[in-house]
PDB file of N, CA and C in Angstrom:
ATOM      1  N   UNK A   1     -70.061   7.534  24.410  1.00  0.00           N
ATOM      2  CA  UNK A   1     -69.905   8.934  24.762  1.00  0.00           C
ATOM      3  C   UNK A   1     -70.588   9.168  26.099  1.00  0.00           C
ATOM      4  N   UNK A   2     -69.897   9.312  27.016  1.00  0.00           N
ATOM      5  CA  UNK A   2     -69.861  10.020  27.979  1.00  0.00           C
ATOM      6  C   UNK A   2     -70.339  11.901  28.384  1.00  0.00           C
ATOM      7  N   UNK A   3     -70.820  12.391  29.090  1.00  0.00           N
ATOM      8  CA  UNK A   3     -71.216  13.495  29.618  1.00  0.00           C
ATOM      9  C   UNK A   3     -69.836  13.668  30.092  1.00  0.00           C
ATOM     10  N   UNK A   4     -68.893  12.947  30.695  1.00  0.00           N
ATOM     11  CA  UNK A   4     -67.741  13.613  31.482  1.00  0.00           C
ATOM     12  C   UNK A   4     -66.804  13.810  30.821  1.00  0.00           C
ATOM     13  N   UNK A   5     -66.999  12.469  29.456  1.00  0.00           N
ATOM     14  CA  UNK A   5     -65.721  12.018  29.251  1.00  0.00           C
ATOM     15  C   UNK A   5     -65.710  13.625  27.967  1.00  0.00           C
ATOM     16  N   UNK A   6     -66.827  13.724  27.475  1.00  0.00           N
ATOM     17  CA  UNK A   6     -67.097  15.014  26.781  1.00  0.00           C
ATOM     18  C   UNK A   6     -66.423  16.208  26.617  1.00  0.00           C
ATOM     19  N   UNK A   7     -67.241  16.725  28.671  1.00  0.00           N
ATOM     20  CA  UNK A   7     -66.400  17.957  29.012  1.00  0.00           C
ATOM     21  C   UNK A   7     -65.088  17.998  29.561  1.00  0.00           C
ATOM     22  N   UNK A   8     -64.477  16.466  29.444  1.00  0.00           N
ATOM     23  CA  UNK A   8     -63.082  16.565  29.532  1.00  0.00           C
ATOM     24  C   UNK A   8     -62.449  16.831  28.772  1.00  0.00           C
ATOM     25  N   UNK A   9     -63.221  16.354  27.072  1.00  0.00           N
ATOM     26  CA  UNK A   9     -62.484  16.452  26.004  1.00  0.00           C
ATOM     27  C   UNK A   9     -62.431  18.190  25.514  1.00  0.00           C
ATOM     28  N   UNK A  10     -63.229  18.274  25.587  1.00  0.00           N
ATOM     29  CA  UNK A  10     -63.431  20.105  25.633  1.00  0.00           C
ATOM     30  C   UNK A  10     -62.704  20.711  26.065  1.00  0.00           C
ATOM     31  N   UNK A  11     -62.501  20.707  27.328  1.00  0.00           N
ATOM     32  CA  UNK A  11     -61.867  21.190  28.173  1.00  0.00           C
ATOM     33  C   UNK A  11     -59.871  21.452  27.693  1.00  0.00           C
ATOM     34  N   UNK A  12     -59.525  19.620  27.539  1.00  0.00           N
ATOM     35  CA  UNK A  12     -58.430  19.981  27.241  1.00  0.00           C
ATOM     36  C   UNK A  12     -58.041  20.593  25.630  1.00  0.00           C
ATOM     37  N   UNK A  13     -59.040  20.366  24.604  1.00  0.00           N
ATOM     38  CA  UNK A  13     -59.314  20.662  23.347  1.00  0.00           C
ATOM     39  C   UNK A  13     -59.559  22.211  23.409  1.00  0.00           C
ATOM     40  N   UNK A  14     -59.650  22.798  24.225  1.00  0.00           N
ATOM     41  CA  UNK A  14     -59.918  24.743  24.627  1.00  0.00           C
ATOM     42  C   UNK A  14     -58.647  24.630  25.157  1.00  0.00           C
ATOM     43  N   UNK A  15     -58.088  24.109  25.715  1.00  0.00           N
ATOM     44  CA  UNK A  15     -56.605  24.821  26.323  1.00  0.00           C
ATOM     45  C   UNK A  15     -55.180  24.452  25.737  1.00  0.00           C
ATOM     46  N   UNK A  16     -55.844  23.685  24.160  1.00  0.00           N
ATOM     47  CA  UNK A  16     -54.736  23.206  23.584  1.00  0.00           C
ATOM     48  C   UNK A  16     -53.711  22.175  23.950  1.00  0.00           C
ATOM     49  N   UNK A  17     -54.142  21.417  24.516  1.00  0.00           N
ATOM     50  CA  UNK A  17     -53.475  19.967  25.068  1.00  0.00           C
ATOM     51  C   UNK A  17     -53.672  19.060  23.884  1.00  0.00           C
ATOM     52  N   UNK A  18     -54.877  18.780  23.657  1.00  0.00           N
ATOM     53  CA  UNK A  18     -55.017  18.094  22.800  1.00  0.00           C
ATOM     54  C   UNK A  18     -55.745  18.672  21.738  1.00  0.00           C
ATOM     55  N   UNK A  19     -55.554  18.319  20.439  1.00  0.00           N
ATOM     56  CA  UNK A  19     -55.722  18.332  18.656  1.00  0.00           C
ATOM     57  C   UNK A  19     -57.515  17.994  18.705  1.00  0.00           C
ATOM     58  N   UNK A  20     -57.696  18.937  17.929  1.00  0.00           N
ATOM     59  CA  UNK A  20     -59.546  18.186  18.058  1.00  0.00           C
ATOM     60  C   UNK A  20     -59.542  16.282  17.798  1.00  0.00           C
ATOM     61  N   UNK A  21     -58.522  16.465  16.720  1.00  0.00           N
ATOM     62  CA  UNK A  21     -58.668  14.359  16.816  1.00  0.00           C
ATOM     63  C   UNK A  21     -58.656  13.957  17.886  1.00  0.00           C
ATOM     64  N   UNK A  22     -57.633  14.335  18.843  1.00  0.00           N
ATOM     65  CA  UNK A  22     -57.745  13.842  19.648  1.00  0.00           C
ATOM     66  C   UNK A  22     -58.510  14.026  20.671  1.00  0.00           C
ATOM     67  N   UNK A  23     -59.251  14.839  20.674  1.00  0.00           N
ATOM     68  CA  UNK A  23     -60.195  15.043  21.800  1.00  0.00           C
ATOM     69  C   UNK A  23     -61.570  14.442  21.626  1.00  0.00           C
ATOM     70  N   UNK A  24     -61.951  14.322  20.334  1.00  0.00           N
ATOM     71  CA  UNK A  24     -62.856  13.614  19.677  1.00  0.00           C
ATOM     72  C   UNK A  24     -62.854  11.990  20.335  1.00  0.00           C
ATOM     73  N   UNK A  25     -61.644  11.534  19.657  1.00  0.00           N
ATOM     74  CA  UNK A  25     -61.129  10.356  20.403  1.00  0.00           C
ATOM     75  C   UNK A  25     -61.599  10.174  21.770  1.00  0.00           C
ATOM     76  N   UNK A  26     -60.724  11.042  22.658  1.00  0.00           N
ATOM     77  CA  UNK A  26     -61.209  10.752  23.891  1.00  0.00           C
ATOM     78  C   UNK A  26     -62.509  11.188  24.455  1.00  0.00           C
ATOM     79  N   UNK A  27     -63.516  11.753  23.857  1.00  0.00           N
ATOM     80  CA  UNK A  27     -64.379  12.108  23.703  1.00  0.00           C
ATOM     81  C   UNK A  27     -65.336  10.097  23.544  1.00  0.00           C
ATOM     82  N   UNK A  28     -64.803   9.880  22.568  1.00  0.00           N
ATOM     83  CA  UNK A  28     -65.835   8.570  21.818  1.00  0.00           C
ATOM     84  C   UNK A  28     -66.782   9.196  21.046  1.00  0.00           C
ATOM     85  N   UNK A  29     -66.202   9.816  20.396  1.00  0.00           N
ATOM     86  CA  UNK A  29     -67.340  10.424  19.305  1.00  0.00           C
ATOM     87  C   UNK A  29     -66.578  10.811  17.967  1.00  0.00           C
ATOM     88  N   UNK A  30     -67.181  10.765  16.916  1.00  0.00           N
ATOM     89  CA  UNK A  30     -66.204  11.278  15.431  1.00  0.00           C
ATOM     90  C   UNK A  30     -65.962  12.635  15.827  1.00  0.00           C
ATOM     91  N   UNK A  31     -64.884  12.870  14.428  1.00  0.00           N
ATOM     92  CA  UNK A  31     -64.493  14.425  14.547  1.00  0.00           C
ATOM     93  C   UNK A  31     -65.847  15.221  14.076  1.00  0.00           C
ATOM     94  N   UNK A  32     -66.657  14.898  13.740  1.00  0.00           N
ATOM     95  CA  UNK A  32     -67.489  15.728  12.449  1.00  0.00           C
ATOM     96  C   UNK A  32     -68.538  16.303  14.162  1.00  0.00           C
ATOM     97  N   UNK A  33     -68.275  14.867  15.066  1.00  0.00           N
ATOM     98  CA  UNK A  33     -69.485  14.925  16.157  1.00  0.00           C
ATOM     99  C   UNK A  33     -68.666  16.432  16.956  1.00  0.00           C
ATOM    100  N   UNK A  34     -67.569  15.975  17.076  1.00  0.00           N
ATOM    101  CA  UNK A  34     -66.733  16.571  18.193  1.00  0.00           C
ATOM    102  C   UNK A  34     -66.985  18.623  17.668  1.00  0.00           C
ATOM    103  N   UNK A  35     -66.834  18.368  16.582  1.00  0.00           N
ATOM    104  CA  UNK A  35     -67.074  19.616  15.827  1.00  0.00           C
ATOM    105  C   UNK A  35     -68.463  20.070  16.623  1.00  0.00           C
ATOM    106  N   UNK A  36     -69.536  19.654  16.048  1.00  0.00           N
ATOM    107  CA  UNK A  36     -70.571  19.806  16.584  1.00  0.00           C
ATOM    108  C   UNK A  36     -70.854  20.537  17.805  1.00  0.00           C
ATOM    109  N   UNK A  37     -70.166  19.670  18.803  1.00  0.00           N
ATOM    110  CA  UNK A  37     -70.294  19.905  19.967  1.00  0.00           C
ATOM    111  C   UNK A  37     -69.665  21.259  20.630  1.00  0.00           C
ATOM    112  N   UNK A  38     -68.293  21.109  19.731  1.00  0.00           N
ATOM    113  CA  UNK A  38     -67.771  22.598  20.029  1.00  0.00           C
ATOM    114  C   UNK A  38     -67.952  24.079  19.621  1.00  0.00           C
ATOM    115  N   UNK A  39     -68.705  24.124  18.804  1.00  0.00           N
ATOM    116  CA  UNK A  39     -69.946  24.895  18.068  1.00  0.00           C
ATOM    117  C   UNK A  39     -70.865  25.378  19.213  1.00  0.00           C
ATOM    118  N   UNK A  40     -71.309  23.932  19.395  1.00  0.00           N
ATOM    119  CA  UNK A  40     -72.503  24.253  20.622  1.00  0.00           C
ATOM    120  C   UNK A  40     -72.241  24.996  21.917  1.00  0.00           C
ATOM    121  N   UNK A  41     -71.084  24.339  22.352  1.00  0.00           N
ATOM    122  CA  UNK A  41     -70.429  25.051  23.210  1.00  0.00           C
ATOM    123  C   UNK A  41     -69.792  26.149  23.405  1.00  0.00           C
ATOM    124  N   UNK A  42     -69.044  26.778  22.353  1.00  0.00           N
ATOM    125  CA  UNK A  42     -68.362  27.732  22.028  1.00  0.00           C
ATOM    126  C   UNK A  42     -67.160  27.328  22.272  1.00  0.00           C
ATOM    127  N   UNK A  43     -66.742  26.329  21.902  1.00  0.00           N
ATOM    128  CA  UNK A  43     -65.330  26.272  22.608  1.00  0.00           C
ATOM    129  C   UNK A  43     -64.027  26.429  21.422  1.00  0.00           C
ATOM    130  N   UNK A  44     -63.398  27.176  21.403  1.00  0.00           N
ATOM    131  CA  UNK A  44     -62.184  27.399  20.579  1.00  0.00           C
ATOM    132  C   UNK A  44     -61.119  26.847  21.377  1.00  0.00           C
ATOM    133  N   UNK A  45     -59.635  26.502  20.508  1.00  0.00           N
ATOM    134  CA  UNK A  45     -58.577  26.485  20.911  1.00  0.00           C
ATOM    135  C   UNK A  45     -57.639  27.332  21.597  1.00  0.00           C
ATOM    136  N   UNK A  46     -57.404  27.524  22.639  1.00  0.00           N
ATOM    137  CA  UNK A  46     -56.499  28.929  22.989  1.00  0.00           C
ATOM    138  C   UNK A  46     -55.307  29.133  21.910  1.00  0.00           C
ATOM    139  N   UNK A  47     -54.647  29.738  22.328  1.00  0.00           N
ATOM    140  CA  UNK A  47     -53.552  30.233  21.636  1.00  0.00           C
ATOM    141  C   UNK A  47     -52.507  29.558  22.596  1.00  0.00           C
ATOM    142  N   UNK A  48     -51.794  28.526  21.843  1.00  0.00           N
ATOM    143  CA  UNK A  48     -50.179  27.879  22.025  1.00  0.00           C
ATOM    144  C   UNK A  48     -49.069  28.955  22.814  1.00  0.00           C
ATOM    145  N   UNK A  49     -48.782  28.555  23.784  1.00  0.00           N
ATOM    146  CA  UNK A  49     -47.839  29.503  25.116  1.00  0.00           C
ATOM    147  C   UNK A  49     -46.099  29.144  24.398  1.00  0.00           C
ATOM    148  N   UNK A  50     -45.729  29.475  23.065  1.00  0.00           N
ATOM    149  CA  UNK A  50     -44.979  29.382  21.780  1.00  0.00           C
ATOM    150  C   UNK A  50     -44.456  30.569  21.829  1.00  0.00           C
ATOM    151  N   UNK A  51     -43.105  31.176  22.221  1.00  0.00           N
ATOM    152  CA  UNK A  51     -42.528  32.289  21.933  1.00  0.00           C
ATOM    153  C   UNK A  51     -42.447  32.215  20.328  1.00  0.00           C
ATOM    154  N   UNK A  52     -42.387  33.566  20.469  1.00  0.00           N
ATOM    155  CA  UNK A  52     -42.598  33.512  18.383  1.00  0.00           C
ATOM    156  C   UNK A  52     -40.988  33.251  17.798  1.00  0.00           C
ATOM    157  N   UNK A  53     -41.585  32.948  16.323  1.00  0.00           N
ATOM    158  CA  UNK A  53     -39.783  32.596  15.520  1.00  0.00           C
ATOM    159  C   UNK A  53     -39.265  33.891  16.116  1.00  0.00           C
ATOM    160  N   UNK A  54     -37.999  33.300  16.149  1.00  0.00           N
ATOM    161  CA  UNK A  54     -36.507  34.274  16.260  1.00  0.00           C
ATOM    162  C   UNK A  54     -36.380  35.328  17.662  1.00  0.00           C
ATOM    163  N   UNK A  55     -37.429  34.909  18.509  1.00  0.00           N
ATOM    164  CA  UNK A  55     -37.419  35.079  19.825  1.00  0.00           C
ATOM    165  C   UNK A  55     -37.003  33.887  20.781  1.00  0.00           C
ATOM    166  N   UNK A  56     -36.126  34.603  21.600  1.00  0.00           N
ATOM    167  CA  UNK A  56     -35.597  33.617  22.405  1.00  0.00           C
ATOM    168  C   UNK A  56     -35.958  33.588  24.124  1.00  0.00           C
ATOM    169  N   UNK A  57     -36.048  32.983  24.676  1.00  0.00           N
ATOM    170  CA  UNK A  57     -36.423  33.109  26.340  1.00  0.00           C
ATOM    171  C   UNK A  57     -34.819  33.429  26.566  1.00  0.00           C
ATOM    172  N   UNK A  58     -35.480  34.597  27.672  1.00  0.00           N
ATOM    173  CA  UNK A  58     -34.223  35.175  28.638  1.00  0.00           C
ATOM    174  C   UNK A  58     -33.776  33.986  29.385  1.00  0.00           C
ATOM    175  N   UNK A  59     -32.388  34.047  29.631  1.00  0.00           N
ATOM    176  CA  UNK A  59     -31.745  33.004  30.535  1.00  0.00           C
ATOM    177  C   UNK A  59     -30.559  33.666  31.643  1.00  0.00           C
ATOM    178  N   UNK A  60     -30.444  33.548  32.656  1.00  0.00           N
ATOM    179  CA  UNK A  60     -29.578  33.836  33.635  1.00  0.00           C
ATOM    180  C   UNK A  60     -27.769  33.480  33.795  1.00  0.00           C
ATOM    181  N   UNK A  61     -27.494  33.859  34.004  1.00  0.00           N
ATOM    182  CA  UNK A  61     -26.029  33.127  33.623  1.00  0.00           C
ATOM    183  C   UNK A  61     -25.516  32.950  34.921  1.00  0.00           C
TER     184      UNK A  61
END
């Protein structure tokens, strides 16, 4: 575990790129650690840029 490799994992783990597993992962640390850390930090997942069911994106013709 890394200091960088950390607040990289954070980073993309807050903007929803990657799944806490996986940020853990790239982190080098367990999930239970990764937890931890994001606690400490405050870091939540954003909210997924996901038009909702049965909404559709406008399209041009």
């Amino acid at each position: 575990m890394t200091r960088h490799a950390v607040v990289t994992a954070l980073t993309l783990y807050g903007a929803g790129t990657l799944t806490a597993a996986q940020a853990a992962s790239r982190a080098g640390v367990t999930e239970e650690r990764f937890a931890t850390l994001r606690e400490r930090f405050g870091v939540r997942p954003s909210e997924p840029d996901v038009p909702a069911a049965g909404h559709r994106p406008a399209s041009a013709d």
